[in-house]
N, C-alpha and C. Protein backbone atom coordinates (compact mmCIF):
# COMPACT_ATOMS: atom_id res chain seq x y z
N UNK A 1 -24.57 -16.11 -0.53
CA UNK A 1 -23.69 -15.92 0.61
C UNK A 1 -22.26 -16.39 0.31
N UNK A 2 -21.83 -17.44 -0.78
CA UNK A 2 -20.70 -17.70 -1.39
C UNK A 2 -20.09 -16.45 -1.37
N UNK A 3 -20.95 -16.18 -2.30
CA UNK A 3 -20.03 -14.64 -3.17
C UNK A 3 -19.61 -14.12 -2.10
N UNK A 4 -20.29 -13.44 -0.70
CA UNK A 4 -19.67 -12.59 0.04
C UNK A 4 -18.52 -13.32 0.77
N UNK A 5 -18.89 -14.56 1.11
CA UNK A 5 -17.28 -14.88 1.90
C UNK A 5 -16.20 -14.88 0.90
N UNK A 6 -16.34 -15.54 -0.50
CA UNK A 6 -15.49 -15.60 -1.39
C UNK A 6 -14.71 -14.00 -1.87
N UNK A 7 -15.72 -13.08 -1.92
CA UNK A 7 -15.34 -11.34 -1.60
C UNK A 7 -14.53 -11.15 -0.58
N UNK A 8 -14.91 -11.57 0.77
CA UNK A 8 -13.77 -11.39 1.50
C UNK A 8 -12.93 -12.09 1.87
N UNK A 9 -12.80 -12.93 1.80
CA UNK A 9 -11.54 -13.73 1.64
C UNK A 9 -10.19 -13.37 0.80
N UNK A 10 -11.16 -12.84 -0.84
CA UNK A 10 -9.66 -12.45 -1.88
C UNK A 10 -9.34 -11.21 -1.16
N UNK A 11 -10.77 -10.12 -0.84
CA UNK A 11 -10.08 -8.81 -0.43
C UNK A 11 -8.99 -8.96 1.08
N UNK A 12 -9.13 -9.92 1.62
CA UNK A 12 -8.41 -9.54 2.97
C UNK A 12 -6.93 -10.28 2.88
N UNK A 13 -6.72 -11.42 1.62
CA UNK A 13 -5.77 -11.89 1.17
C UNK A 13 -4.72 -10.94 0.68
N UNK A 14 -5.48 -9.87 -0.35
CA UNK A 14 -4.95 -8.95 -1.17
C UNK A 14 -4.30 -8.17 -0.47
N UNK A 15 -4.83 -7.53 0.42
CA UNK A 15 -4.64 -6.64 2.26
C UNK A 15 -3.40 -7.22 2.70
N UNK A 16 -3.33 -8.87 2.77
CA UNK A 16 -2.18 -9.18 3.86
C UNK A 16 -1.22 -9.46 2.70
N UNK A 17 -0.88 -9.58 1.64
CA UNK A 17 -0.12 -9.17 0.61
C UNK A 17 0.37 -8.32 0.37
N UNK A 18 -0.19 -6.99 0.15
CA UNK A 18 0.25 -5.80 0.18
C UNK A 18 0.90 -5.23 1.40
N UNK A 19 0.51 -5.90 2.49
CA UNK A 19 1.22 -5.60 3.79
C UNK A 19 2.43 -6.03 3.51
N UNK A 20 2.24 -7.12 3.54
CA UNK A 20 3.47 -8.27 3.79
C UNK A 20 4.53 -7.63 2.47
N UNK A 21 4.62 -6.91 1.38
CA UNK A 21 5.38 -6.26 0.66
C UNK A 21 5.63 -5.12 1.12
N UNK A 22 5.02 -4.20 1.93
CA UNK A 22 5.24 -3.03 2.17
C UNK A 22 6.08 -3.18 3.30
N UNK A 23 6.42 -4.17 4.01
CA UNK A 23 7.19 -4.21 5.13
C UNK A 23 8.32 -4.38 4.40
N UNK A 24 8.50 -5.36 3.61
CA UNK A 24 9.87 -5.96 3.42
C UNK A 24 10.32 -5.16 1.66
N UNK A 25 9.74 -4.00 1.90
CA UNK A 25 10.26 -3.04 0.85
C UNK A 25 11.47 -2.27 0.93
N UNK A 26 12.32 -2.63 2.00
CA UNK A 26 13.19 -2.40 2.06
C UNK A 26 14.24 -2.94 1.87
N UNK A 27 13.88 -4.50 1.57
CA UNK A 27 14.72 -5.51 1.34
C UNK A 27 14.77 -5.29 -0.63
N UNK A 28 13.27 -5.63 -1.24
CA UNK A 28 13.08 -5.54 -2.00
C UNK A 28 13.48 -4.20 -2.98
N UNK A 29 13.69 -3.07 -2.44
CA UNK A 29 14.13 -1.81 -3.28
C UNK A 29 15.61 -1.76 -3.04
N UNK A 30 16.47 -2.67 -3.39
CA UNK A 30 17.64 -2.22 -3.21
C UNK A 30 18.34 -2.16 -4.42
N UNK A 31 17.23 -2.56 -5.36
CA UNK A 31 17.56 -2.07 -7.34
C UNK A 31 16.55 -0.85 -7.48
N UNK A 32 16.76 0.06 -8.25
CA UNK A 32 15.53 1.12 -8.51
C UNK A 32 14.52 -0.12 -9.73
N UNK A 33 14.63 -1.01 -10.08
CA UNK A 33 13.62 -1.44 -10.78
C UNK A 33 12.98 -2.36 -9.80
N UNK A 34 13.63 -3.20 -8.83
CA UNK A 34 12.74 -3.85 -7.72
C UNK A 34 11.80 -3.02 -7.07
N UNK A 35 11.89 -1.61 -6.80
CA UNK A 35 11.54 -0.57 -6.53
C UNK A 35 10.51 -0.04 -6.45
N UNK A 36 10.60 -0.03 -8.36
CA UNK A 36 9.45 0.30 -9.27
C UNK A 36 8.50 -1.25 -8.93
N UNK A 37 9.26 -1.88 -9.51
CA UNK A 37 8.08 -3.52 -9.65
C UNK A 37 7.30 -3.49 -8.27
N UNK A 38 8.48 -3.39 -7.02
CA UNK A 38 7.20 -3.66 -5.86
C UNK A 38 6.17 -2.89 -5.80
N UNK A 39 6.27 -1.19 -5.43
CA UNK A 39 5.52 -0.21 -5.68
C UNK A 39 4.47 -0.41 -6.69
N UNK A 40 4.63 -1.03 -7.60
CA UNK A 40 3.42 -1.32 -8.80
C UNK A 40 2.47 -2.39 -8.05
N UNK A 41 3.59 -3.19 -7.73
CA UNK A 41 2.64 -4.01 -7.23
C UNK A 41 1.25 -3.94 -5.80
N UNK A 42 2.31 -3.37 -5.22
CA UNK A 42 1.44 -3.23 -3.99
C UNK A 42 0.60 -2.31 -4.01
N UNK A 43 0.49 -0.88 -5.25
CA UNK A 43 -0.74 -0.41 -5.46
C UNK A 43 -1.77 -0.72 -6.28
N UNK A 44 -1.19 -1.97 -6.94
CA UNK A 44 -2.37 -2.81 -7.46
C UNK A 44 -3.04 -3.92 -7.02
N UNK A 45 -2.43 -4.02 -5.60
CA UNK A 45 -2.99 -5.27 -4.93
C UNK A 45 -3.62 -3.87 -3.84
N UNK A 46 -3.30 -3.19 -3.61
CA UNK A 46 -4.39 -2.28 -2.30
C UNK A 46 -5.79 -1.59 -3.20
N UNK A 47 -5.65 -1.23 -4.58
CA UNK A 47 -6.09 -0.91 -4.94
C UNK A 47 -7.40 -1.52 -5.43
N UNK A 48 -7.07 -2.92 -5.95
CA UNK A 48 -8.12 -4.05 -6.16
C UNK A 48 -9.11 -4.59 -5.14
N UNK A 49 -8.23 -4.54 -3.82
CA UNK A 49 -8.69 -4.81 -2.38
C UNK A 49 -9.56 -3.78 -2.22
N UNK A 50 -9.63 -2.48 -2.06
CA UNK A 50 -10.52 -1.39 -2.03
C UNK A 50 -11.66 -1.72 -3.33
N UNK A 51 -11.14 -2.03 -4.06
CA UNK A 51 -12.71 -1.92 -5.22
C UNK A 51 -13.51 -3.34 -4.37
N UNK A 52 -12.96 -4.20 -4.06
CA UNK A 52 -13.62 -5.25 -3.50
C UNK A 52 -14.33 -5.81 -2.33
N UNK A 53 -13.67 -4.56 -1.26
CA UNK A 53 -14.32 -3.96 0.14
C UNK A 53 -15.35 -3.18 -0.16
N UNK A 54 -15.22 -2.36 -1.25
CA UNK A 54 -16.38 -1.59 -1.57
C UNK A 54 -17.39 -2.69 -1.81
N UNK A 55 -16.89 -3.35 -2.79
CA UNK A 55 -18.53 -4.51 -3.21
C UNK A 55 -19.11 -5.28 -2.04
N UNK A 56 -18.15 -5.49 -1.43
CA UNK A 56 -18.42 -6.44 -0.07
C UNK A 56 -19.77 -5.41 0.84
N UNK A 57 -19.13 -4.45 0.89
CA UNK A 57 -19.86 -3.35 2.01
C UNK A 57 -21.48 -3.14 1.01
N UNK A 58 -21.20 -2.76 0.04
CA UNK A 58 -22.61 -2.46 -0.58
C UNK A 58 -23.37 -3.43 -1.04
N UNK A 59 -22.67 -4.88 -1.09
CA UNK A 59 -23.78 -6.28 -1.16
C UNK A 59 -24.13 -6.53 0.36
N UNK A 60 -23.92 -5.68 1.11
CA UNK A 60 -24.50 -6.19 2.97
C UNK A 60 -23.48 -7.12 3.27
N UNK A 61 -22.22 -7.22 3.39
CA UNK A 61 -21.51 -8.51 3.61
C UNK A 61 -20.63 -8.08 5.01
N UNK A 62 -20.07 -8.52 5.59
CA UNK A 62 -19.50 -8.23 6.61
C UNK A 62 -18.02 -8.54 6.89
N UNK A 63 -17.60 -7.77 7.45
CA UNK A 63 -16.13 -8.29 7.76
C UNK A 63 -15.74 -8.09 8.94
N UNK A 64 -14.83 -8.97 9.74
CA UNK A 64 -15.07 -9.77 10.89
C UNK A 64 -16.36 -8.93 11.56
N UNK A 65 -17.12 -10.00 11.17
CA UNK A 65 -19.02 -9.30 11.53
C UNK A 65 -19.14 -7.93 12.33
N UNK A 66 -18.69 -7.48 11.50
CA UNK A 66 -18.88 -5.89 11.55
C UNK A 66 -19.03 -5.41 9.73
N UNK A 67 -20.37 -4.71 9.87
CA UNK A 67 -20.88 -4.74 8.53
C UNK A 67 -20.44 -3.23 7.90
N UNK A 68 -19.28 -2.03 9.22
CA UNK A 68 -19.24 -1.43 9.24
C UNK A 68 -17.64 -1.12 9.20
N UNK A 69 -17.26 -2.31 8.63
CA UNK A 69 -15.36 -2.40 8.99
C UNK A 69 -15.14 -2.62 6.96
N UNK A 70 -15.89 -3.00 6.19
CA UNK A 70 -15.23 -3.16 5.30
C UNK A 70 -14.93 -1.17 4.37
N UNK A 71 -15.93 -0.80 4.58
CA UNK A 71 -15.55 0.78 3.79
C UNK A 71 -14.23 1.62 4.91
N UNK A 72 -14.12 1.62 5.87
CA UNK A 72 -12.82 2.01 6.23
C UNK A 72 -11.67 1.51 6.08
N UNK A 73 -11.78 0.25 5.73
CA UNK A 73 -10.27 -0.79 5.19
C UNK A 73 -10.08 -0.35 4.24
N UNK A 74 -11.58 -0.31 3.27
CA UNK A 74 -10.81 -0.16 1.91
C UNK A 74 -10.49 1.56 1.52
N UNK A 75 -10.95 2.32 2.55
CA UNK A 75 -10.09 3.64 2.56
C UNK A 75 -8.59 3.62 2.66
N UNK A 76 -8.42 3.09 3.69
CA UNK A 76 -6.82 2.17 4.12
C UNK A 76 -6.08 2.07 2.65
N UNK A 77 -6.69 1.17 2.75
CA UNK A 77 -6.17 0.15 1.18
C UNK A 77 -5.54 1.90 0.31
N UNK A 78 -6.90 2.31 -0.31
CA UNK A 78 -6.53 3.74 -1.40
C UNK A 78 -5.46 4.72 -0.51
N UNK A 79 -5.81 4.35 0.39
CA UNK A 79 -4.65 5.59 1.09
C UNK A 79 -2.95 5.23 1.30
N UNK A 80 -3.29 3.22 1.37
CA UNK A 80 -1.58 2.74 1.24
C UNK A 80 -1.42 2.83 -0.66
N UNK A 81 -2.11 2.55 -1.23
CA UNK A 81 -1.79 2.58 -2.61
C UNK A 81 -1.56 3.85 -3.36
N UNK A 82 -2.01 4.77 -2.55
CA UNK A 82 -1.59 6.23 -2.81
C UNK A 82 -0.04 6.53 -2.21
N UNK A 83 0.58 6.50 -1.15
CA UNK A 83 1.92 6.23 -0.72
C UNK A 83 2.60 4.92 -1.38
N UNK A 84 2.29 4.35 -1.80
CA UNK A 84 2.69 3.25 -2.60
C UNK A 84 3.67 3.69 -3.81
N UNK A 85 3.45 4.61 -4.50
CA UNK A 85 3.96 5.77 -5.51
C UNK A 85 4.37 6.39 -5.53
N UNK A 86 4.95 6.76 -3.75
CA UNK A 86 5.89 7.69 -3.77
C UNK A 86 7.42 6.96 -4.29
N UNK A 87 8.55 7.70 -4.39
CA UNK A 87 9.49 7.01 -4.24
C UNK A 87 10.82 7.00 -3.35
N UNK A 88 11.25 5.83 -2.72
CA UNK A 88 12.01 6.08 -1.88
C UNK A 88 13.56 6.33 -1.97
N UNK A 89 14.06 5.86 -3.04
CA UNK A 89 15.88 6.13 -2.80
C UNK A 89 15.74 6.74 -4.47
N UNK A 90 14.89 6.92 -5.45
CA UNK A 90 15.01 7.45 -6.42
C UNK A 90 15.24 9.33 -6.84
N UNK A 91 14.06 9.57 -6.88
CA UNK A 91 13.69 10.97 -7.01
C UNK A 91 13.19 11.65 -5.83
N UNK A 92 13.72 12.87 -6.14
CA UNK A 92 13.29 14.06 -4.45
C UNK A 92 12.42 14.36 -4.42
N UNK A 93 11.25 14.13 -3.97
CA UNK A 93 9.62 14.26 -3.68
C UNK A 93 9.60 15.58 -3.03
N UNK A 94 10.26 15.92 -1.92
CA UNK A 94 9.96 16.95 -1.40
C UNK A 94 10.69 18.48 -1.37
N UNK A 95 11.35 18.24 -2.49
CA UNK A 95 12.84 19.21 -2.97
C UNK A 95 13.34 20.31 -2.25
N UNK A 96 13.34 19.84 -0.90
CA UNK A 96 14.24 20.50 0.01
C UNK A 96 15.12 19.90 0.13
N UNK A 97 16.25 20.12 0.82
CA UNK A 97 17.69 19.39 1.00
C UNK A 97 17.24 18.86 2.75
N UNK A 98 17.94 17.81 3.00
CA UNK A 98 17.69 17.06 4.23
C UNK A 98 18.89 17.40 5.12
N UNK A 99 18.65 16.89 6.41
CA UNK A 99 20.07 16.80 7.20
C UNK A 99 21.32 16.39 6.81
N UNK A 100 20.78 15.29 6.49
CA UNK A 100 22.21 14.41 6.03
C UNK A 100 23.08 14.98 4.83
N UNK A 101 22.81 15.91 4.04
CA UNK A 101 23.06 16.64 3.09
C UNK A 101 23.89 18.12 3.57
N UNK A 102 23.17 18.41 4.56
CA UNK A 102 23.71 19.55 4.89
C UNK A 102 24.96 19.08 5.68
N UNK A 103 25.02 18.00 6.34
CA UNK A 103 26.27 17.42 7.20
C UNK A 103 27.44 17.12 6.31
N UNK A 104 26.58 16.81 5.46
CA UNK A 104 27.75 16.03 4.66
C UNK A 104 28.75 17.41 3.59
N UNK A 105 27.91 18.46 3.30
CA UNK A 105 28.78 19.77 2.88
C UNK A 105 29.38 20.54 3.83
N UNK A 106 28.83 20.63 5.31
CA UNK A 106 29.54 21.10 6.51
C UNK A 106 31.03 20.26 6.11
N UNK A 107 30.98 18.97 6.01
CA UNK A 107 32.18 18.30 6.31
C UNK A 107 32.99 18.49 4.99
N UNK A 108 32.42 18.50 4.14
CA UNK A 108 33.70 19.01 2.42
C UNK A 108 34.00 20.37 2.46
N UNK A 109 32.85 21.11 3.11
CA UNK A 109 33.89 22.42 3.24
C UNK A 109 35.50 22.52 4.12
């Protein structure tokens, strides 16, 4: 029974870590290599958290005693660590031109 509290404990640590970076990634990306570093980071801390929700859920362990809350977190988790990789002030992900782009050639013409 160690193991499982000790399982969830790191996984829900890892969780409020990766939160707690993904908020203040805006502070943190204001170098493109802070950028990169956070983004690495926080999909390797959501990502670890998901392998570890998984173990939690398939050793019978529970989280806040619901034995049925740890495999949807750690969907969570893969699904923030998947947006985790996008990038935000670097490269054009979606290679359309935006508003602010088009305003801004309205006005140099």
């Amino acid at each position: 029974m160690e193991m499982l509290d000790l399982l969830e404990n790191i996984s829900l640590t890892l969780c409020g870590a990766a939160l707690f970076l993904w908020i203040s990634i805006g502070t943190l990306a204001r170098s493109q290599n802070g950028e990169i570093i956070t983004q690495r980071v926080i999909m390797s801390l959501c990502w670890t958290s998901a392998i570890m929700l998984f173990i939690l859920h398939y050793l019978g362990g529970e989280l806040w005693e619901s034995r049925n809350a740890a495999r949807p977190l750690a969907i969570l988790a893969i699904i923030v660590a998947l947006t985790a990789s996008l990038n935000i002030k670097g490269k054009d992900v979606q290679g359309e031109i935006n508003p602010h782009e088009i305003m801004k050639k309205r006005r140099d013409k």
